[in-house]
N, C-alpha and C. Protein backbone atom coordinates (compact mmCIF):
# COMPACT_ATOMS: atom_id res chain seq x y z
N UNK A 1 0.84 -1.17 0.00
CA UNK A 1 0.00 0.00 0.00
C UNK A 1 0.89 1.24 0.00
N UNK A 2 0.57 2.53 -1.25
CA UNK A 2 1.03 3.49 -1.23
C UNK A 2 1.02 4.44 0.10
N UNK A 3 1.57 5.04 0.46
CA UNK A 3 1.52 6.01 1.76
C UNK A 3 0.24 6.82 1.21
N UNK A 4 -0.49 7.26 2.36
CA UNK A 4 -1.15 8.68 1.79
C UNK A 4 -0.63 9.98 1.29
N UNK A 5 0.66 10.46 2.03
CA UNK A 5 1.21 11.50 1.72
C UNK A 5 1.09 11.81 0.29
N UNK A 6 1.58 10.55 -0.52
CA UNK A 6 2.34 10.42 -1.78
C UNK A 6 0.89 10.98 -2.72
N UNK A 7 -0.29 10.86 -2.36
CA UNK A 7 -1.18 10.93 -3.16
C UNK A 7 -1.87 12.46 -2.99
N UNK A 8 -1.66 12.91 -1.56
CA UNK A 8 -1.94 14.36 -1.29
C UNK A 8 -0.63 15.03 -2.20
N UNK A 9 0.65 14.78 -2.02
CA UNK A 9 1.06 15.37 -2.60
C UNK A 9 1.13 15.83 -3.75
N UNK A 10 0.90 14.50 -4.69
CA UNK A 10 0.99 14.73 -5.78
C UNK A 10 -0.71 15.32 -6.30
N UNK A 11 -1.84 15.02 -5.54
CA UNK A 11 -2.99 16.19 -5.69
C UNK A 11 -2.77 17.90 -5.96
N UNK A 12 -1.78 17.85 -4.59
CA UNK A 12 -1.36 19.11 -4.52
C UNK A 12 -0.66 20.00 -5.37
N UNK A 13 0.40 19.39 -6.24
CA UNK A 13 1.19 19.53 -6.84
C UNK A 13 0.14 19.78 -8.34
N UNK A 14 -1.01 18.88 -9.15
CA UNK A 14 -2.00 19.12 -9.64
C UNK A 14 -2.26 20.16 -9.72
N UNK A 15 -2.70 20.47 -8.43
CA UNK A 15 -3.54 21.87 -8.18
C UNK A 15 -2.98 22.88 -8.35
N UNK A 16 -1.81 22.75 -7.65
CA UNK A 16 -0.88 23.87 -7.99
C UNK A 16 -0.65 24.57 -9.61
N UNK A 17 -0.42 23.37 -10.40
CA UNK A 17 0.28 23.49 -11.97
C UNK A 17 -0.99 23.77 -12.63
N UNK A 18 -2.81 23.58 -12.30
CA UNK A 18 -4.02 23.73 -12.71
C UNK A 18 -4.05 25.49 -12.09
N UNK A 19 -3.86 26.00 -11.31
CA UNK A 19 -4.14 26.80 -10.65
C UNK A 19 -2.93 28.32 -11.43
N UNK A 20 -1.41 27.82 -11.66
CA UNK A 20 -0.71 28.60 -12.63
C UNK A 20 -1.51 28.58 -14.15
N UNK A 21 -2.05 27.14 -14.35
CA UNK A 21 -2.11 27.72 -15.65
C UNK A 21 -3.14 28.67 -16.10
N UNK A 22 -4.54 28.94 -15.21
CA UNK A 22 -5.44 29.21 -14.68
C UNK A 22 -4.97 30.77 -14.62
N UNK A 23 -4.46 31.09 -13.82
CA UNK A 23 -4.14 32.49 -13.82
C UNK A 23 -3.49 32.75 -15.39
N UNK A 24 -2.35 32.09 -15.86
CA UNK A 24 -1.80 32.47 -17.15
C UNK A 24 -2.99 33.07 -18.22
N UNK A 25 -3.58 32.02 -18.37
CA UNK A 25 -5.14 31.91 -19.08
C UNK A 25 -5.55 32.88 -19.21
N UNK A 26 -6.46 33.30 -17.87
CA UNK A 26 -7.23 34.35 -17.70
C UNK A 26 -6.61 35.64 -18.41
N UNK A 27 -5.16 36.09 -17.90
CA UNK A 27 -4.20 37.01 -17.86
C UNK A 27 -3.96 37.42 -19.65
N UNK A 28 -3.53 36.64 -19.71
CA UNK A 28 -3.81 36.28 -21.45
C UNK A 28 -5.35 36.60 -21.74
N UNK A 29 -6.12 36.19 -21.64
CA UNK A 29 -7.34 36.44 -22.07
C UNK A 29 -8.11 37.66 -22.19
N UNK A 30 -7.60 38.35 -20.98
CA UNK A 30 -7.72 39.92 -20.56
C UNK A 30 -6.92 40.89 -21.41
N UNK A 31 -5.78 40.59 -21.16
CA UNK A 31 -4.76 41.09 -21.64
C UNK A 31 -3.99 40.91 -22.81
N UNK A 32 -4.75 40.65 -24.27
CA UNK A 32 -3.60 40.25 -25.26
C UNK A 32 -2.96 40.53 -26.17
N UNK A 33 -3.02 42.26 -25.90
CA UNK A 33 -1.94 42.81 -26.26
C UNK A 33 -0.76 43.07 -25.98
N UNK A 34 -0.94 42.76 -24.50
CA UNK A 34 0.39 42.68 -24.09
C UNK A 34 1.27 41.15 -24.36
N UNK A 35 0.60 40.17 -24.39
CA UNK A 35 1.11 38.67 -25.17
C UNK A 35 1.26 38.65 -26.60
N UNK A 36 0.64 39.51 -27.37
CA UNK A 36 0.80 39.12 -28.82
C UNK A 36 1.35 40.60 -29.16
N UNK A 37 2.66 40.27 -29.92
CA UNK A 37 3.28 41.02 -30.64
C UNK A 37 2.78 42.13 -31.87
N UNK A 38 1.52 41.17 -32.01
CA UNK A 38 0.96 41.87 -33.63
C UNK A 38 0.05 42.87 -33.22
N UNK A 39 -0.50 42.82 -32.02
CA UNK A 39 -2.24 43.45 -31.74
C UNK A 39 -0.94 45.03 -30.92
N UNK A 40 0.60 44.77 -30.31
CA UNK A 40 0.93 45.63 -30.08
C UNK A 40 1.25 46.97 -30.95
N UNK A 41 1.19 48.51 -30.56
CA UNK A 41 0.81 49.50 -31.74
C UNK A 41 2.16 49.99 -31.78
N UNK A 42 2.83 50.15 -33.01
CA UNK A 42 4.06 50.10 -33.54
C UNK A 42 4.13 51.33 -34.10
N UNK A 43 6.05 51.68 -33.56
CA UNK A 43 5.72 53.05 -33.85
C UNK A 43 7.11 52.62 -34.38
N UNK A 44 8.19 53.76 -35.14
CA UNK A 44 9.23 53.61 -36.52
C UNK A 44 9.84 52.78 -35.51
N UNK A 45 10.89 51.74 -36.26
CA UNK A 45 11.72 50.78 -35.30
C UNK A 45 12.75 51.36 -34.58
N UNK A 46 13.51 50.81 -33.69
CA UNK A 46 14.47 51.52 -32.50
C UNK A 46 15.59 52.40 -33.08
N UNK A 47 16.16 51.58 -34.17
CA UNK A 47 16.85 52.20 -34.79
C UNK A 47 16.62 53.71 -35.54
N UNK A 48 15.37 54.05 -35.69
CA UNK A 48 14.99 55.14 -36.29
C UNK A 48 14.42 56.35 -35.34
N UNK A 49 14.28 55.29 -33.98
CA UNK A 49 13.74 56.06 -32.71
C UNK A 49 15.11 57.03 -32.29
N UNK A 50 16.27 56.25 -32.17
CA UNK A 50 17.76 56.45 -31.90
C UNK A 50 17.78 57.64 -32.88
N UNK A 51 17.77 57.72 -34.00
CA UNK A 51 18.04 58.68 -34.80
C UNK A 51 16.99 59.80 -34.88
N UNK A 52 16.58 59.68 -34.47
CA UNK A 52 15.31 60.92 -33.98
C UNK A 52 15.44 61.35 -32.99
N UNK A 53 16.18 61.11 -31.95
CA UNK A 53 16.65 61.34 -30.13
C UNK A 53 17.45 61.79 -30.66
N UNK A 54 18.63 61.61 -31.59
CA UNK A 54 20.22 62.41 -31.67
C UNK A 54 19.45 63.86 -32.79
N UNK A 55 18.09 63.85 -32.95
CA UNK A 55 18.31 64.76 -34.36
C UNK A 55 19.14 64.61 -35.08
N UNK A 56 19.50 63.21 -36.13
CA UNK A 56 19.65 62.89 -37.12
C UNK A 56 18.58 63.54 -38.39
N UNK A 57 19.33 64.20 -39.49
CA UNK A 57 18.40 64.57 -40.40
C UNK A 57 19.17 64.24 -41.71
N UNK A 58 18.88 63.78 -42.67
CA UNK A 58 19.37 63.71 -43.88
C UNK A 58 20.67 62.41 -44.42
N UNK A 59 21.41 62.82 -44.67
CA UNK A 59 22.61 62.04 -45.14
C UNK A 59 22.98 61.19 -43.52
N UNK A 60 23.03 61.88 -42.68
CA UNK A 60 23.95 61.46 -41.63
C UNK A 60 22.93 60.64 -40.74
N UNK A 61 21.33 60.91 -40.88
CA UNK A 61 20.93 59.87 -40.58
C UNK A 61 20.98 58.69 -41.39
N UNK A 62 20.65 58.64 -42.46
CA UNK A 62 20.56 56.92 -43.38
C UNK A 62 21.79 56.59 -42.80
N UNK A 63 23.29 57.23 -42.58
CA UNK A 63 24.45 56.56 -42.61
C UNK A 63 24.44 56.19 -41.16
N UNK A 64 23.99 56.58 -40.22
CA UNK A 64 23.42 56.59 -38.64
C UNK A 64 22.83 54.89 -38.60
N UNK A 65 21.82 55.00 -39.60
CA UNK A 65 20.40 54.08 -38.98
C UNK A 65 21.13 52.54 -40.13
N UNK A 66 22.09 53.00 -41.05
CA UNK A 66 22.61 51.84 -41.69
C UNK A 66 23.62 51.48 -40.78
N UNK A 67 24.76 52.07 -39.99
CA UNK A 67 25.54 51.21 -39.44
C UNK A 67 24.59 50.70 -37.96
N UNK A 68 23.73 51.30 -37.33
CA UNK A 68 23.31 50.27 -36.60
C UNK A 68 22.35 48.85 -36.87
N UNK A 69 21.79 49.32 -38.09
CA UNK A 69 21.59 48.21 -38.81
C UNK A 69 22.92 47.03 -39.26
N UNK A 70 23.37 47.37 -39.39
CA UNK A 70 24.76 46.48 -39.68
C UNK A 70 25.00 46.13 -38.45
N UNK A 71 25.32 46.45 -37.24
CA UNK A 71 25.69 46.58 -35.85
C UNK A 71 24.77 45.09 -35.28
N UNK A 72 23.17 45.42 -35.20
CA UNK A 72 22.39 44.49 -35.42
C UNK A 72 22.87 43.35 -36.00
N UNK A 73 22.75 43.15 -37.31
CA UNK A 73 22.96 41.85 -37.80
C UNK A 73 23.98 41.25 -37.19
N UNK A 74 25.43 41.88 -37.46
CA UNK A 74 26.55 41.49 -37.05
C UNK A 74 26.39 40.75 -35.75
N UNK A 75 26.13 41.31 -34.66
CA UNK A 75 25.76 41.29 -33.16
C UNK A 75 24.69 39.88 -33.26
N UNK A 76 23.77 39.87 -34.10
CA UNK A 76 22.80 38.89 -34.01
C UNK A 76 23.57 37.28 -34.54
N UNK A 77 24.27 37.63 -35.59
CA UNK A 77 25.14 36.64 -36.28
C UNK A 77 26.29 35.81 -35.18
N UNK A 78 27.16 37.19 -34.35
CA UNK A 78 27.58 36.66 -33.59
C UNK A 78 27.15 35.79 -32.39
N UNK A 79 26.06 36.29 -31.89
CA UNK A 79 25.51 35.50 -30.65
C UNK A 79 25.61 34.26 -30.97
N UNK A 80 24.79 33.85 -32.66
CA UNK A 80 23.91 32.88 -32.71
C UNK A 80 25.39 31.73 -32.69
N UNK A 81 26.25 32.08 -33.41
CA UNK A 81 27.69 31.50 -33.45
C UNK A 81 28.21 31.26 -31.91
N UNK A 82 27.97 32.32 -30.98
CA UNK A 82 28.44 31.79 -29.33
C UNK A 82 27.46 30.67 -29.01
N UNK A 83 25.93 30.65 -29.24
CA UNK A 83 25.29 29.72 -28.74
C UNK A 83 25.46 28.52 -29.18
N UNK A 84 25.83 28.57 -30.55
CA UNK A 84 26.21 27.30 -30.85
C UNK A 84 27.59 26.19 -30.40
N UNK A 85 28.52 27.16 -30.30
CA UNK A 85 29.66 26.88 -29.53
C UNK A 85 29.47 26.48 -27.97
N UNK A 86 28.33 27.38 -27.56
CA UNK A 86 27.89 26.53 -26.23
C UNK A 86 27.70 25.72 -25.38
N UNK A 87 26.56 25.53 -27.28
CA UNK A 87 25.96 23.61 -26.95
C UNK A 87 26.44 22.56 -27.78
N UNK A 88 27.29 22.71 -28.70
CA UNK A 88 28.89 21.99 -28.46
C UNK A 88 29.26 21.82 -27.31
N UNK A 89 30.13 22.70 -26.70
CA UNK A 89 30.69 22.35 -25.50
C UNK A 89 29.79 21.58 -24.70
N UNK A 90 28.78 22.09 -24.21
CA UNK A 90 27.74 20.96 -23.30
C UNK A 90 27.71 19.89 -23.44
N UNK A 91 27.15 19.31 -24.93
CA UNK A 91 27.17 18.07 -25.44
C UNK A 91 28.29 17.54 -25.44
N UNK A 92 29.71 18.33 -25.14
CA UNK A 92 30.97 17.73 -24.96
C UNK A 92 31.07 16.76 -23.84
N UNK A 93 31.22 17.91 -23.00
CA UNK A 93 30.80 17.96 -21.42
C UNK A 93 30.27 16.96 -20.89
N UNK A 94 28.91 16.83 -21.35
CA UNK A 94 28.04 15.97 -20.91
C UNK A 94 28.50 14.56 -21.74
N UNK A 95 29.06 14.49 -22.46
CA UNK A 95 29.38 12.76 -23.55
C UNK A 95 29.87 11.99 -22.03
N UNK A 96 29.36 10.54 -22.19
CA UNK A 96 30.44 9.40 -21.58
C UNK A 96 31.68 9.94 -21.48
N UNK A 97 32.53 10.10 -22.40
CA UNK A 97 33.77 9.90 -22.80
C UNK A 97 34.23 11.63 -23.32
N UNK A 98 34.24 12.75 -22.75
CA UNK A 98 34.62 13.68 -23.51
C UNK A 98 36.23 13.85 -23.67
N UNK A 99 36.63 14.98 -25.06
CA UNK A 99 37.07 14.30 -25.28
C UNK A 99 38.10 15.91 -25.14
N UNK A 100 38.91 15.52 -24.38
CA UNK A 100 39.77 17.08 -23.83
C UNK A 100 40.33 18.26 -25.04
N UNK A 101 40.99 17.29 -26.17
CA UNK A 101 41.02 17.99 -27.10
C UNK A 101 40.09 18.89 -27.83
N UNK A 102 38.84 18.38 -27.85
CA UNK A 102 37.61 19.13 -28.56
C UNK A 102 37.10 20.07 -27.85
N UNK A 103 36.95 19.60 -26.34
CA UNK A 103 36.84 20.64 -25.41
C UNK A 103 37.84 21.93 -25.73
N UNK A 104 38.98 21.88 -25.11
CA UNK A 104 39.77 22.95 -25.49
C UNK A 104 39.57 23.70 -26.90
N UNK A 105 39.43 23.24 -28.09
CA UNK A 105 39.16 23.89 -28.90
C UNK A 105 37.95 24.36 -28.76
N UNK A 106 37.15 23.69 -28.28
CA UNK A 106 35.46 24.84 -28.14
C UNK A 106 35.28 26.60 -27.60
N UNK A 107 36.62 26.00 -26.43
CA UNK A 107 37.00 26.77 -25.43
C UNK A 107 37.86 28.13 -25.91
N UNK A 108 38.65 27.68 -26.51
CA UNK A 108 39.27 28.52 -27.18
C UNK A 108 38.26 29.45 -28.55
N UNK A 109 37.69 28.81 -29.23
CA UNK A 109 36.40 29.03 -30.26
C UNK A 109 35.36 30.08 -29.63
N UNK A 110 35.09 29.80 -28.49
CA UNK A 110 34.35 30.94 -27.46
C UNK A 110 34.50 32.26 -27.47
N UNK A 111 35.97 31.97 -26.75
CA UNK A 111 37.23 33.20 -26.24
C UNK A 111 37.34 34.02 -27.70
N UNK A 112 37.40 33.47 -28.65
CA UNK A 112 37.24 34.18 -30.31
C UNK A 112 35.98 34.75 -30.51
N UNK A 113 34.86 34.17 -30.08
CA UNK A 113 33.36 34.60 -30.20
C UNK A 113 33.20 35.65 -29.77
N UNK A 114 33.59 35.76 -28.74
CA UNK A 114 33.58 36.54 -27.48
C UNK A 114 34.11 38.14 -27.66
N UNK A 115 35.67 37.51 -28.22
CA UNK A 115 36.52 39.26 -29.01
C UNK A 115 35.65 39.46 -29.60
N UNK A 116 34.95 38.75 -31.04
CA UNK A 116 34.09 39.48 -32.23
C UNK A 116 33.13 40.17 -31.31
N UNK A 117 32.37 39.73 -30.68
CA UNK A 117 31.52 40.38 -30.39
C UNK A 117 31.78 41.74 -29.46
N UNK A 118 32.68 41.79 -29.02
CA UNK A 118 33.27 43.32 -28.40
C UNK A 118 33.88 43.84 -29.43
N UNK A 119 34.46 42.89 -30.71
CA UNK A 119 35.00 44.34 -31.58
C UNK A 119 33.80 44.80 -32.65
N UNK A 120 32.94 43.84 -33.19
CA UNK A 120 31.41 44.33 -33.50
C UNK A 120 31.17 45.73 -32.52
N UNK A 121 31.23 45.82 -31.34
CA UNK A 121 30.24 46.66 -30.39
C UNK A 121 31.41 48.10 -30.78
N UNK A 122 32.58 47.22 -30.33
CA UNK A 122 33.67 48.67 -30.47
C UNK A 122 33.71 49.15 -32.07
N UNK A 123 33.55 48.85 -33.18
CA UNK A 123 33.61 49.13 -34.48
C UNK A 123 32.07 49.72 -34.47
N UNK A 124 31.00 49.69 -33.78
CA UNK A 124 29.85 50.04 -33.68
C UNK A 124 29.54 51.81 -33.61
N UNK A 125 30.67 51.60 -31.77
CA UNK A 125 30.41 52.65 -31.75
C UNK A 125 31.66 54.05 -32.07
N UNK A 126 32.42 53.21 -32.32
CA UNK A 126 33.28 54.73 -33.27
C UNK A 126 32.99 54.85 -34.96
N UNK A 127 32.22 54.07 -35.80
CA UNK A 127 31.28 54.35 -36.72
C UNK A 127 30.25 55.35 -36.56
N UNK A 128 29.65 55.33 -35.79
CA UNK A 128 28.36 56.06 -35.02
C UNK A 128 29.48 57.47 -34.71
N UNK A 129 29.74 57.18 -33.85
CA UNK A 129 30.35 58.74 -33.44
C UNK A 129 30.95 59.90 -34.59
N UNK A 130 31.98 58.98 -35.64
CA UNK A 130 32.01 59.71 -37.39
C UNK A 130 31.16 60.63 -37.64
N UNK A 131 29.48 60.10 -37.68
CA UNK A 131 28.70 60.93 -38.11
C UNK A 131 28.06 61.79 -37.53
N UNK A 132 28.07 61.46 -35.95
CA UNK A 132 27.72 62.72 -35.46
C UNK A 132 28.37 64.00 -34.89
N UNK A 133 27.31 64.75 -34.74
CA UNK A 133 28.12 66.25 -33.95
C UNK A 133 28.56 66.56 -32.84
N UNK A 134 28.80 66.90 -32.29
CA UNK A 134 29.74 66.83 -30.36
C UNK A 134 28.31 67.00 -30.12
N UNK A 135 27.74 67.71 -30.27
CA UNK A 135 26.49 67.43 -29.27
C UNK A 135 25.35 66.14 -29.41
N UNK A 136 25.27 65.63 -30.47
CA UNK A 136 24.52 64.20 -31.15
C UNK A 136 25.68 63.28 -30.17
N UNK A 137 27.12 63.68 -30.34
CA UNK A 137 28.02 62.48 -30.08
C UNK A 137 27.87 62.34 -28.59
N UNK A 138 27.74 63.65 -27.21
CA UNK A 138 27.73 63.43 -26.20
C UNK A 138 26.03 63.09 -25.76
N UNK A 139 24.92 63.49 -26.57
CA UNK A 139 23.82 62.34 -26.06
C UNK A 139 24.12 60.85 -26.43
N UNK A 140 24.35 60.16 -27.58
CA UNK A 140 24.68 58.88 -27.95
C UNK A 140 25.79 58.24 -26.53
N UNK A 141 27.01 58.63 -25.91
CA UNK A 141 27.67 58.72 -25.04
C UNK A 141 27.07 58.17 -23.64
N UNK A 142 26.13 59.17 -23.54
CA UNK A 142 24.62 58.85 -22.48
C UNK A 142 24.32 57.86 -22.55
N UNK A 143 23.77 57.70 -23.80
CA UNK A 143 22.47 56.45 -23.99
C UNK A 143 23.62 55.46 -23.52
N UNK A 144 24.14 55.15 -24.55
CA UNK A 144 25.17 53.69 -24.10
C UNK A 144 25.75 53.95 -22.75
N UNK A 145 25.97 54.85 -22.10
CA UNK A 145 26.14 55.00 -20.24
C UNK A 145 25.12 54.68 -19.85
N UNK A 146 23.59 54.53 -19.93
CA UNK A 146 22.62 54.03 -19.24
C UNK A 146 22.98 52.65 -19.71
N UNK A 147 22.93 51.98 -21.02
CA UNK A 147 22.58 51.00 -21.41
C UNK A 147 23.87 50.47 -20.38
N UNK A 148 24.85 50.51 -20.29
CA UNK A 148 25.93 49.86 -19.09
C UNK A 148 25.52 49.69 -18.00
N UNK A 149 24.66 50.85 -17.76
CA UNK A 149 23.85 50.54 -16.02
C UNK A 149 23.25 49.67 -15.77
N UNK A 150 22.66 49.52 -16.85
CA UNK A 150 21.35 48.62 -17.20
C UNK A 150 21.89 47.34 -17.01
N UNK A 151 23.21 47.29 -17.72
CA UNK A 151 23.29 45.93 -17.76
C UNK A 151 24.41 45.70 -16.80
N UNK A 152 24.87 46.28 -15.99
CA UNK A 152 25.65 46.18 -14.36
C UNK A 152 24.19 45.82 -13.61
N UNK A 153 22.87 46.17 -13.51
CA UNK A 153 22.11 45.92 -12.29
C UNK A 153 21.35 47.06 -12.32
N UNK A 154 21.91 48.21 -12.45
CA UNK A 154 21.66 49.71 -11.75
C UNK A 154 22.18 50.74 -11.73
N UNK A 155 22.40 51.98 -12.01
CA UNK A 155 23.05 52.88 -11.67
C UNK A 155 24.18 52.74 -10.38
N UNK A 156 25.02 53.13 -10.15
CA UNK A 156 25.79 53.09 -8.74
C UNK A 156 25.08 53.77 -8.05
N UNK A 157 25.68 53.10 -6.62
CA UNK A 157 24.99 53.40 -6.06
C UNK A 157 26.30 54.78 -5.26
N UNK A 158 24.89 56.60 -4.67
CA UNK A 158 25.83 57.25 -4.45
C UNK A 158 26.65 56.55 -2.90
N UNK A 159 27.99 56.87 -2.82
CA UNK A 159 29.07 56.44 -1.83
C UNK A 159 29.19 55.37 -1.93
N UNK A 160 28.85 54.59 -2.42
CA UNK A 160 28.66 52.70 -2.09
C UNK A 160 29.22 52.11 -3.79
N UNK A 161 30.05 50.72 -3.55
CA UNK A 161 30.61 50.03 -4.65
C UNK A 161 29.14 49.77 -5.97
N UNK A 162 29.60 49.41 -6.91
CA UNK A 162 28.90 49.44 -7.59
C UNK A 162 27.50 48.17 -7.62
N UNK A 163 26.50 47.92 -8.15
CA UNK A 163 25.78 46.95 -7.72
C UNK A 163 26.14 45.69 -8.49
N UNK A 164 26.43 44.52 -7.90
CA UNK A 164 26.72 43.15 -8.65
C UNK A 164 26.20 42.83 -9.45
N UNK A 165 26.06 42.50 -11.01
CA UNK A 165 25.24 41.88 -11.61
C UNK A 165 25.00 40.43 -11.20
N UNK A 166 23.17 40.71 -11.65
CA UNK A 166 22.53 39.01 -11.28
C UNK A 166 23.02 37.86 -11.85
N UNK A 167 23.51 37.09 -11.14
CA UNK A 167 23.93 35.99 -11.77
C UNK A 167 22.89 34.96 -12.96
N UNK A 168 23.12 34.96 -13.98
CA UNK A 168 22.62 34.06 -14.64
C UNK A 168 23.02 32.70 -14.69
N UNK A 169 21.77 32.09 -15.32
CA UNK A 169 22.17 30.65 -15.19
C UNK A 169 22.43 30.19 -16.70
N UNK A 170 23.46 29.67 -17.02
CA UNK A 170 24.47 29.32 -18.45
C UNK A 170 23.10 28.66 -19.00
């Protein structure tokens, strides 16, 4: 004979995963513009938003809104190349038998991923800066100083070390 516990629990556990999906549902149901991408109201893309914040006008915007377009792809190309190198390595990792040599080269393959994608960002932004004016160049300056905050945690904090970024999980 099974324990009782085992059968409350796993009731419970039911209820629980009936009860998330339940709220999801509803939430969605209420709300689905905020779930569906298409019903959301679209205004020029980021890239054109960016160039409308610097007062970009004419020549120096198209050449503006094309290298971050390029910036984009590049950046998107690269990731998709780190993720794949990833899960290589994992599937290394994880084999019966891995196999040290392949490892190391994954490893090393990374560490290469890794430069491109900081010299993508650094070729990004002294492209960008070319076309603009000291005053276009010190808002752009900004933006990417928030976007660093952003992605440290937070602004610093005043008198106090800076805030740790959240650890993610690989």
């Amino acid at each position: 004979m099974k324990p009782i516990w085992l059968w409350i629990a796993l009731l419970l556990s039911v209820g629980v995963n009936l009860g998330v999906l339940a709220t999801v549902g509803t939430t969605r149901l209420r709300e689905p513009a905020r779930w569906d991408r298409a019903a959301r109201p679209e205004g020029p893309p980021p890239v054109e938003r960016a160039a409308d914040r610097l007062g970009l006008e004419g020549e120096k915007r198209e050449a503006f809104i094309q290298i971050q377009t390029d910036f984009f792809q590049d950046m998107h190309q690269s990731r998709q190349e780190l993720e794949t190198l990833r899960q290589s390595l994992r599937r290394e990792l994880m084999a019966e038998s891995p196999d040290r040599v392949r490892v190391d080269k994954l490893v090393v393959a990374m560490g290469e991923a890794y430069s491109r994608l900081d010299r993508v960002f650094v070729d990004n932004v002294l492209k960008s800066r070319e076309v603009l004016d000291p005053e276009q160049e010190q808002r752009y300056l900004a933006f990417l100083e928030r976007i660093r905050q952003h992605d440290r945690g937070g602004p610093q904090r005043p008198g106090g070390p800076p805030r740790q970024p959240r650890s993610r999980r690989p």
